[in-house]
PDB file of N, CA and C in Angstrom:
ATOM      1  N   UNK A   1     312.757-165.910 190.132  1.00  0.00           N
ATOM      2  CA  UNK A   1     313.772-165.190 189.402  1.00  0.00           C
ATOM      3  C   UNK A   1     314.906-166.162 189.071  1.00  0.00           C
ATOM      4  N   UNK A   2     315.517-166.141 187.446  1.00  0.00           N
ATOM      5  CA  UNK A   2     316.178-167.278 187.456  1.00  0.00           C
ATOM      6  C   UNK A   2     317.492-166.314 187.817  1.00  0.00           C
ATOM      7  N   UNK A   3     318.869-167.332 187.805  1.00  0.00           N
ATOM      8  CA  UNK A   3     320.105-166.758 188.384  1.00  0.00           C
ATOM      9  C   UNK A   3     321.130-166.210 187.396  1.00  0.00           C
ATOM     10  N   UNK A   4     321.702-165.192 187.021  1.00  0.00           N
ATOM     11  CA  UNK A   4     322.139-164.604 186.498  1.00  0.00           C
ATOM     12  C   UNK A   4     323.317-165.629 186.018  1.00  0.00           C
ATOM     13  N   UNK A   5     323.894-166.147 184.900  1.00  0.00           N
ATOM     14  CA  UNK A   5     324.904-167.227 184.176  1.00  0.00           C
ATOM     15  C   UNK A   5     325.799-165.892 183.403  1.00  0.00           C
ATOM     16  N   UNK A   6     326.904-166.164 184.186  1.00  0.00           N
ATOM     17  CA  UNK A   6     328.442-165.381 184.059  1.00  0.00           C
ATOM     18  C   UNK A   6     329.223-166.344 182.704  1.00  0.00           C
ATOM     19  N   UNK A   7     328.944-165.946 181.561  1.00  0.00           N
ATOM     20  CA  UNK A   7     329.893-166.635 180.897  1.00  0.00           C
ATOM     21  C   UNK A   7     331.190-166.901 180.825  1.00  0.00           C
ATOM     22  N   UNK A   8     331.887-167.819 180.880  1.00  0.00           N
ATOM     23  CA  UNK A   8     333.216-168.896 180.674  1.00  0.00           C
ATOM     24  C   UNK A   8     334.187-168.402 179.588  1.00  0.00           C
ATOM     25  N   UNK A   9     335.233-167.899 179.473  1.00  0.00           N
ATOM     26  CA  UNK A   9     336.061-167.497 178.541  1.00  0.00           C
ATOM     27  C   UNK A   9     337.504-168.386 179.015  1.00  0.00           C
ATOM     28  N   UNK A  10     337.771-169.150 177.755  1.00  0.00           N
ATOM     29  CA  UNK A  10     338.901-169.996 177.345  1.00  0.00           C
ATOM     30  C   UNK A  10     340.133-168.768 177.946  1.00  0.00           C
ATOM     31  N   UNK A  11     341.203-169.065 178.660  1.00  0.00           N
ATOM     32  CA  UNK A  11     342.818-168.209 178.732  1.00  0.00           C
ATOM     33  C   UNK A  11     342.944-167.519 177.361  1.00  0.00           C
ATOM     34  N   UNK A  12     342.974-168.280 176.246  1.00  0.00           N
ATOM     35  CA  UNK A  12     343.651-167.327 175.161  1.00  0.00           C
ATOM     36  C   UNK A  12     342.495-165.675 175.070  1.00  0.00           C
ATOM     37  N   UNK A  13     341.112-165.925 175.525  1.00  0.00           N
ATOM     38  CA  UNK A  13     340.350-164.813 175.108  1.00  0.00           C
ATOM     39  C   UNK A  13     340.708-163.884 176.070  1.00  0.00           C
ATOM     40  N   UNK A  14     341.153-164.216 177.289  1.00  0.00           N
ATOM     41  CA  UNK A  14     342.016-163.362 178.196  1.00  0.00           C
ATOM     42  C   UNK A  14     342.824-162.503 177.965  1.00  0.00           C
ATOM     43  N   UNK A  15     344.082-163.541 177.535  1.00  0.00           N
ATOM     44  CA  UNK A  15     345.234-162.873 176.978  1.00  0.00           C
ATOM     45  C   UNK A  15     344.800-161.702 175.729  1.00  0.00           C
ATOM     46  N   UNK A  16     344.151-162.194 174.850  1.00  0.00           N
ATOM     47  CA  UNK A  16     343.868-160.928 173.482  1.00  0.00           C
ATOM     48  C   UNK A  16     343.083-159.616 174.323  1.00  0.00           C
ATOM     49  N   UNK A  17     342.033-160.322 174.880  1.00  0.00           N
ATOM     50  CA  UNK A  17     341.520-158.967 175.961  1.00  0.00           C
ATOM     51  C   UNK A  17     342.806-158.053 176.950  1.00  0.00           C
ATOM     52  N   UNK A  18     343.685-158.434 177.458  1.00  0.00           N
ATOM     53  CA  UNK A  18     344.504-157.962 177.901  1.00  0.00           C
ATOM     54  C   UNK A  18     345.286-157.008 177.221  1.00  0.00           C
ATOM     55  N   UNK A  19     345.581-157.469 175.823  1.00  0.00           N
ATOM     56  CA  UNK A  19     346.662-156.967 174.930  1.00  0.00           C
ATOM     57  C   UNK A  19     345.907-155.749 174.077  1.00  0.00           C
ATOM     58  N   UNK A  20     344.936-156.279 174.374  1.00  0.00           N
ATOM     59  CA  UNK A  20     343.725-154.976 173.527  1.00  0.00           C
ATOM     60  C   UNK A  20     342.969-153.887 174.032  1.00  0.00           C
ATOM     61  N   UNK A  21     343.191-153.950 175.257  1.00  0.00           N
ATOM     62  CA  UNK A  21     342.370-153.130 175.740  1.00  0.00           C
ATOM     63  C   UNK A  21     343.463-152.056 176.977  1.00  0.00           C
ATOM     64  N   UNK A  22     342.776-151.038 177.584  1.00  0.00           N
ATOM     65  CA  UNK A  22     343.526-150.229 178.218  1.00  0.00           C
ATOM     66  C   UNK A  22     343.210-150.580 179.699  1.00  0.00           C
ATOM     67  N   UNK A  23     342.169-151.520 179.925  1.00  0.00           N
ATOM     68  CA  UNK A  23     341.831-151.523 181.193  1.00  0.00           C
ATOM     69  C   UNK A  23     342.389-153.025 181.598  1.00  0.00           C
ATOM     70  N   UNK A  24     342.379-152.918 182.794  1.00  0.00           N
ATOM     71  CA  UNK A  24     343.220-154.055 183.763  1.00  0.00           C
ATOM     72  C   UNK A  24     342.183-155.297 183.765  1.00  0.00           C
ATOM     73  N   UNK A  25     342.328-156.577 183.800  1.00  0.00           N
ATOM     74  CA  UNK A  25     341.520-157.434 184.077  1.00  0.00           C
ATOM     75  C   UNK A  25     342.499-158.518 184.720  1.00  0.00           C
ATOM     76  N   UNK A  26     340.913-159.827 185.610  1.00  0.00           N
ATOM     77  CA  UNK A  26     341.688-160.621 186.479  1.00  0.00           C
ATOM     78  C   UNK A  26     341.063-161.568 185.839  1.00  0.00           C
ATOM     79  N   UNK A  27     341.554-162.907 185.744  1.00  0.00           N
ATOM     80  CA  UNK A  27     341.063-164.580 185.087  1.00  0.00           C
ATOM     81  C   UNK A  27     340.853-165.224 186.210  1.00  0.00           C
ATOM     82  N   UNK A  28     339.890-166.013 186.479  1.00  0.00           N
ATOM     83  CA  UNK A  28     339.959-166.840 187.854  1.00  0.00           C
ATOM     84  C   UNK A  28     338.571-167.865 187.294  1.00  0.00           C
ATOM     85  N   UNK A  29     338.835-169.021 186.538  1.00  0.00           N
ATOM     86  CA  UNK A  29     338.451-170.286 186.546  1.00  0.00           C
ATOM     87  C   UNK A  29     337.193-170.013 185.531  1.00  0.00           C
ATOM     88  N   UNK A  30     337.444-169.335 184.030  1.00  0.00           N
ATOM     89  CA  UNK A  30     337.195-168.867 183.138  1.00  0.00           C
ATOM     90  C   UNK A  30     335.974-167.589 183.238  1.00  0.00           C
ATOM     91  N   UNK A  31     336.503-166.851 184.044  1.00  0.00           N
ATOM     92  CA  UNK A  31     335.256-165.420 184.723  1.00  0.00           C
ATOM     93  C   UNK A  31     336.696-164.490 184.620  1.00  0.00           C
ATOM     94  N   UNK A  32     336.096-163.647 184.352  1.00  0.00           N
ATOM     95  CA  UNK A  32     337.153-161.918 183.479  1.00  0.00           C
ATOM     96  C   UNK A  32     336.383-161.083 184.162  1.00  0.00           C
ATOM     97  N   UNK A  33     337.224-160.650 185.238  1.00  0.00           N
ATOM     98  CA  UNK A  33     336.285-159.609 185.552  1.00  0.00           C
ATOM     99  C   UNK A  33     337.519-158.541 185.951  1.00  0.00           C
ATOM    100  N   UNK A  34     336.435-157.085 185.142  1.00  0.00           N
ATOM    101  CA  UNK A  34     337.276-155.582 184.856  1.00  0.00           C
ATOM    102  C   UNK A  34     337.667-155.290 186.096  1.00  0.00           C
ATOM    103  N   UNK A  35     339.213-155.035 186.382  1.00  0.00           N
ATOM    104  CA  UNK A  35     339.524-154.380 187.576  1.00  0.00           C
ATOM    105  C   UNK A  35     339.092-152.706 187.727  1.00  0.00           C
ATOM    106  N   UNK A  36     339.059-151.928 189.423  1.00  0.00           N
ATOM    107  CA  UNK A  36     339.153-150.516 188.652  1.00  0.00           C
ATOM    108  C   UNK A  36     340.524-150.017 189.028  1.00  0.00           C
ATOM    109  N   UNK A  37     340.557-148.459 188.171  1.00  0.00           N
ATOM    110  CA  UNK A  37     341.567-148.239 187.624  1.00  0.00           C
ATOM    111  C   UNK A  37     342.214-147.627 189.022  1.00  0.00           C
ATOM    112  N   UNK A  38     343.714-147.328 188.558  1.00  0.00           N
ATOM    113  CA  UNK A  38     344.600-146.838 190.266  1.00  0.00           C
ATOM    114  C   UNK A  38     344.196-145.710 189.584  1.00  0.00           C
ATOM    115  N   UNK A  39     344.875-145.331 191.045  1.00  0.00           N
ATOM    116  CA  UNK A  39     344.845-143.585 191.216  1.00  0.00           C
ATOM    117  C   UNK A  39     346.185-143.375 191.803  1.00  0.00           C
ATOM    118  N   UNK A  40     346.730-141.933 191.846  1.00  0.00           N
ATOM    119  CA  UNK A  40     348.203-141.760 192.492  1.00  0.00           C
ATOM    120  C   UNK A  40     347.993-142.096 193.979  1.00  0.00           C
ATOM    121  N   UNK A  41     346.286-141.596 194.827  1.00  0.00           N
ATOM    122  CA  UNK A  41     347.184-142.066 195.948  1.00  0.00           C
ATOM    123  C   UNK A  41     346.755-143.301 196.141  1.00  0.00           C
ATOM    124  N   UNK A  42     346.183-144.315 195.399  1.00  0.00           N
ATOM    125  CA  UNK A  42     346.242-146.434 195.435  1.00  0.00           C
ATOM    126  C   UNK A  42     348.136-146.877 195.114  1.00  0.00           C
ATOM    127  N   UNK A  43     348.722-145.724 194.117  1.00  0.00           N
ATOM    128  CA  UNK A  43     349.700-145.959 193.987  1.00  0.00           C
ATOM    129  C   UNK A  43     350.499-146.223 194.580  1.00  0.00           C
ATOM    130  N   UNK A  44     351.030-144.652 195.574  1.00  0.00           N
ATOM    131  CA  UNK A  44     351.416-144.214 196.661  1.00  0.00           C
ATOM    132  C   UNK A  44     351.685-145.111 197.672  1.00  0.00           C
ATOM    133  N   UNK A  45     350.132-145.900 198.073  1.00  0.00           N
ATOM    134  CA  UNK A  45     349.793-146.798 199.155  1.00  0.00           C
ATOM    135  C   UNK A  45     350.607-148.003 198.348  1.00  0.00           C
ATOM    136  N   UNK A  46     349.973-148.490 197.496  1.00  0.00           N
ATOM    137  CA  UNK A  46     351.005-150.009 197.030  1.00  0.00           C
ATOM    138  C   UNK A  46     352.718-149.868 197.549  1.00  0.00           C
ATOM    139  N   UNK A  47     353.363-148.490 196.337  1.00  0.00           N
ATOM    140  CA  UNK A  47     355.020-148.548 196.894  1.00  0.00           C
ATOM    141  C   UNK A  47     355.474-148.721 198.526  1.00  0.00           C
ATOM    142  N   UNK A  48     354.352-148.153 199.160  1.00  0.00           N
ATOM    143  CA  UNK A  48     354.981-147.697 200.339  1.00  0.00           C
ATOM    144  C   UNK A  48     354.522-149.449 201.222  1.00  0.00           C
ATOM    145  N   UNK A  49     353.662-149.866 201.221  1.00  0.00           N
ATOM    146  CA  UNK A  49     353.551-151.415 201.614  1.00  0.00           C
ATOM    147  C   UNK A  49     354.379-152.298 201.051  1.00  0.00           C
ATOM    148  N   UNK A  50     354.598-152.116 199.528  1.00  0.00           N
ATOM    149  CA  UNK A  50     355.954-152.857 199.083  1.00  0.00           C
ATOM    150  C   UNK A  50     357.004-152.611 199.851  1.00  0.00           C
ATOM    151  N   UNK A  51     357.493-152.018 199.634  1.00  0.00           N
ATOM    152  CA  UNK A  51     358.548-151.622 200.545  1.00  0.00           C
ATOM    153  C   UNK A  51     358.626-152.041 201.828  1.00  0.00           C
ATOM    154  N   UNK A  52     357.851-151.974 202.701  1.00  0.00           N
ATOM    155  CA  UNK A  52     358.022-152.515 203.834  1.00  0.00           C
ATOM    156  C   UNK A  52     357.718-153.651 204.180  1.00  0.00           C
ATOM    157  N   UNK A  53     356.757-154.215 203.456  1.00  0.00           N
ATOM    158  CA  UNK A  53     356.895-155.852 203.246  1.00  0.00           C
ATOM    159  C   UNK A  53     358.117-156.814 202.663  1.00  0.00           C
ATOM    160  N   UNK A  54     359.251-155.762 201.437  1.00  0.00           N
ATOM    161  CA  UNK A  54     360.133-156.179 200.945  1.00  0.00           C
ATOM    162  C   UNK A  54     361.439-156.087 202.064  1.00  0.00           C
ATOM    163  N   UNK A  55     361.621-154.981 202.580  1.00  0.00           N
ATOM    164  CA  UNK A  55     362.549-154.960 203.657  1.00  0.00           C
ATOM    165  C   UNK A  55     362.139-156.069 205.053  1.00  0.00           C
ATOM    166  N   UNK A  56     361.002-156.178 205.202  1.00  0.00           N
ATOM    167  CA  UNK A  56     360.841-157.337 206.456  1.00  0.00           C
ATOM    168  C   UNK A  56     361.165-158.184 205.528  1.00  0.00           C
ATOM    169  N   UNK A  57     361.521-159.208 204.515  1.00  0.00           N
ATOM    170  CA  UNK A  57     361.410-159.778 203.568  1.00  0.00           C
ATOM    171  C   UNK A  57     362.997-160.580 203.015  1.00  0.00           C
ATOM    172  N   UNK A  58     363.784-159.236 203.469  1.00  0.00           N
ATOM    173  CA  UNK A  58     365.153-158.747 202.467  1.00  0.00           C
ATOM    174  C   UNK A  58     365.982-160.398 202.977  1.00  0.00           C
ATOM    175  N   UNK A  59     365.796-160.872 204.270  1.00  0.00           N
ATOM    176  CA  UNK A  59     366.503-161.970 204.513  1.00  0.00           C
ATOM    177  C   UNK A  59     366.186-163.708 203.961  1.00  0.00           C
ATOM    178  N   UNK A  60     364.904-163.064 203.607  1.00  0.00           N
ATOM    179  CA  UNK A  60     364.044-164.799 202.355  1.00  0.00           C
ATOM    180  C   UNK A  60     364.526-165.338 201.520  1.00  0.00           C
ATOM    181  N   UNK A  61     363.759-166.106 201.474  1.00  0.00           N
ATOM    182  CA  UNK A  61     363.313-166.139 199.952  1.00  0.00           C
ATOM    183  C   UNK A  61     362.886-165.670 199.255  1.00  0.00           C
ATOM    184  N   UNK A  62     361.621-165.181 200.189  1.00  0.00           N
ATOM    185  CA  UNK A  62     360.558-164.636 199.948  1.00  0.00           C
ATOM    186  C   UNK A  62     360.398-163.291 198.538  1.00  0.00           C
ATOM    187  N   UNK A  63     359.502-163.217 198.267  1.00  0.00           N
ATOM    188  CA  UNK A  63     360.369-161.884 196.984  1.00  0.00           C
ATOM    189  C   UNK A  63     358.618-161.000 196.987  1.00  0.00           C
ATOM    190  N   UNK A  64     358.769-159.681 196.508  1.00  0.00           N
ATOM    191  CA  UNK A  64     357.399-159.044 196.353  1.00  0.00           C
ATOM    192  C   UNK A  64     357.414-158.458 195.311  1.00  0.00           C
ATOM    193  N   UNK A  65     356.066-158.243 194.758  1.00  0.00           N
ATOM    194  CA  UNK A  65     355.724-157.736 193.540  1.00  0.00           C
ATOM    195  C   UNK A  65     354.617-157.212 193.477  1.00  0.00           C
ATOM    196  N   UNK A  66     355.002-155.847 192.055  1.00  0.00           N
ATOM    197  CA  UNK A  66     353.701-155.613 192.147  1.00  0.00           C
ATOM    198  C   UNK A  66     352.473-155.571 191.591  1.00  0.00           C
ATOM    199  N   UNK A  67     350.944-154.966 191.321  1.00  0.00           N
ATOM    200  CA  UNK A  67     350.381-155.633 191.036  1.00  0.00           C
ATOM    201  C   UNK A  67     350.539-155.575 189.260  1.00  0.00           C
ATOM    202  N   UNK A  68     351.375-155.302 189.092  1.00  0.00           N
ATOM    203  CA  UNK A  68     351.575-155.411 187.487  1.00  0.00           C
ATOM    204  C   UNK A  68     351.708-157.254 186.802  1.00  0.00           C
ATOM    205  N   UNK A  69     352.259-157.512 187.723  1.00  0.00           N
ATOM    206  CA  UNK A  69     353.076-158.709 187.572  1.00  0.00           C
ATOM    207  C   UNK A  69     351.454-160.070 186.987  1.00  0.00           C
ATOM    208  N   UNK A  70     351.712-160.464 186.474  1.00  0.00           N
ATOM    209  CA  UNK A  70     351.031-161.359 185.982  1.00  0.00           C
ATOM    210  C   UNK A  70     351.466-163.160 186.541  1.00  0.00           C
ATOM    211  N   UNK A  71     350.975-163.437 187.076  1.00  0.00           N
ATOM    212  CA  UNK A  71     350.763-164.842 187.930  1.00  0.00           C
ATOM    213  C   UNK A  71     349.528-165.934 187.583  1.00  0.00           C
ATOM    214  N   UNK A  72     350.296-167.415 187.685  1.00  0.00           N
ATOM    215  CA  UNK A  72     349.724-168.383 187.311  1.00  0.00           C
ATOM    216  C   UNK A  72     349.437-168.835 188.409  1.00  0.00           C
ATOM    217  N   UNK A  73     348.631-169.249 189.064  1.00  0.00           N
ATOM    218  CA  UNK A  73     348.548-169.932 190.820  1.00  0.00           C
ATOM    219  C   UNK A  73     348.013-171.516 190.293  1.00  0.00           C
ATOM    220  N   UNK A  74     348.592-172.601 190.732  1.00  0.00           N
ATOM    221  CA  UNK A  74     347.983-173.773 190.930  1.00  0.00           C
ATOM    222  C   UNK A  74     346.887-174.154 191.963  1.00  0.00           C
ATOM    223  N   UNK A  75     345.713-174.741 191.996  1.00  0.00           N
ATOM    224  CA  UNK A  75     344.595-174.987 192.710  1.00  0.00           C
ATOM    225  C   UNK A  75     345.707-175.440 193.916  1.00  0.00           C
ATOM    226  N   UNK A  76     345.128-174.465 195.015  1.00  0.00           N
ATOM    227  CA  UNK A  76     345.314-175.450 195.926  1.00  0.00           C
ATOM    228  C   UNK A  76     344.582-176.068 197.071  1.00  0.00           C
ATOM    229  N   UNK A  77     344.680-177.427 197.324  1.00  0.00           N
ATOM    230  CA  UNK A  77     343.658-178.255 198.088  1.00  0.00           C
ATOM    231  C   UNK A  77     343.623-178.025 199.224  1.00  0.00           C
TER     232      UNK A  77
END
């Protein structure tokens, strides 16, 4: 059986997929793959861990966000 080949999509086909569509997606080293969708209580659960990760937090640097937020991560070794 040969192995299933996940095609490679360039960042910009990301970004237009993002802007075009209603559903959530993640980029990770040219692989797009569909998130699934929240629900009120995934919601629920996020605010309420924010929150208490942000208050243990409040004296940092440190800062929290949520998963709306769009992030660039550098490889790290």
């Amino acid at each position: 059986m040969s192995p299933i080949i996940k095609p490679r999509y360039p960042l910009e086909e990301y970004f237009e997929l993002e802007r075009t569509s209603e559903e959530k997606y993640e980029y990770f080293n040219g692989e797009v793959v569909c998130m699934s969708r929240e629900d009120p209580q995934h919601s629920l659960i996020e605010v309420n861990v924010l929150a208490t990760i942000s208050n243990r937090l409040r004296e940092s640097d440190c800062r929290v966000y949520t998963s709306r937020l769009r992030i660039k991560t550098p490889w790290l070794v």
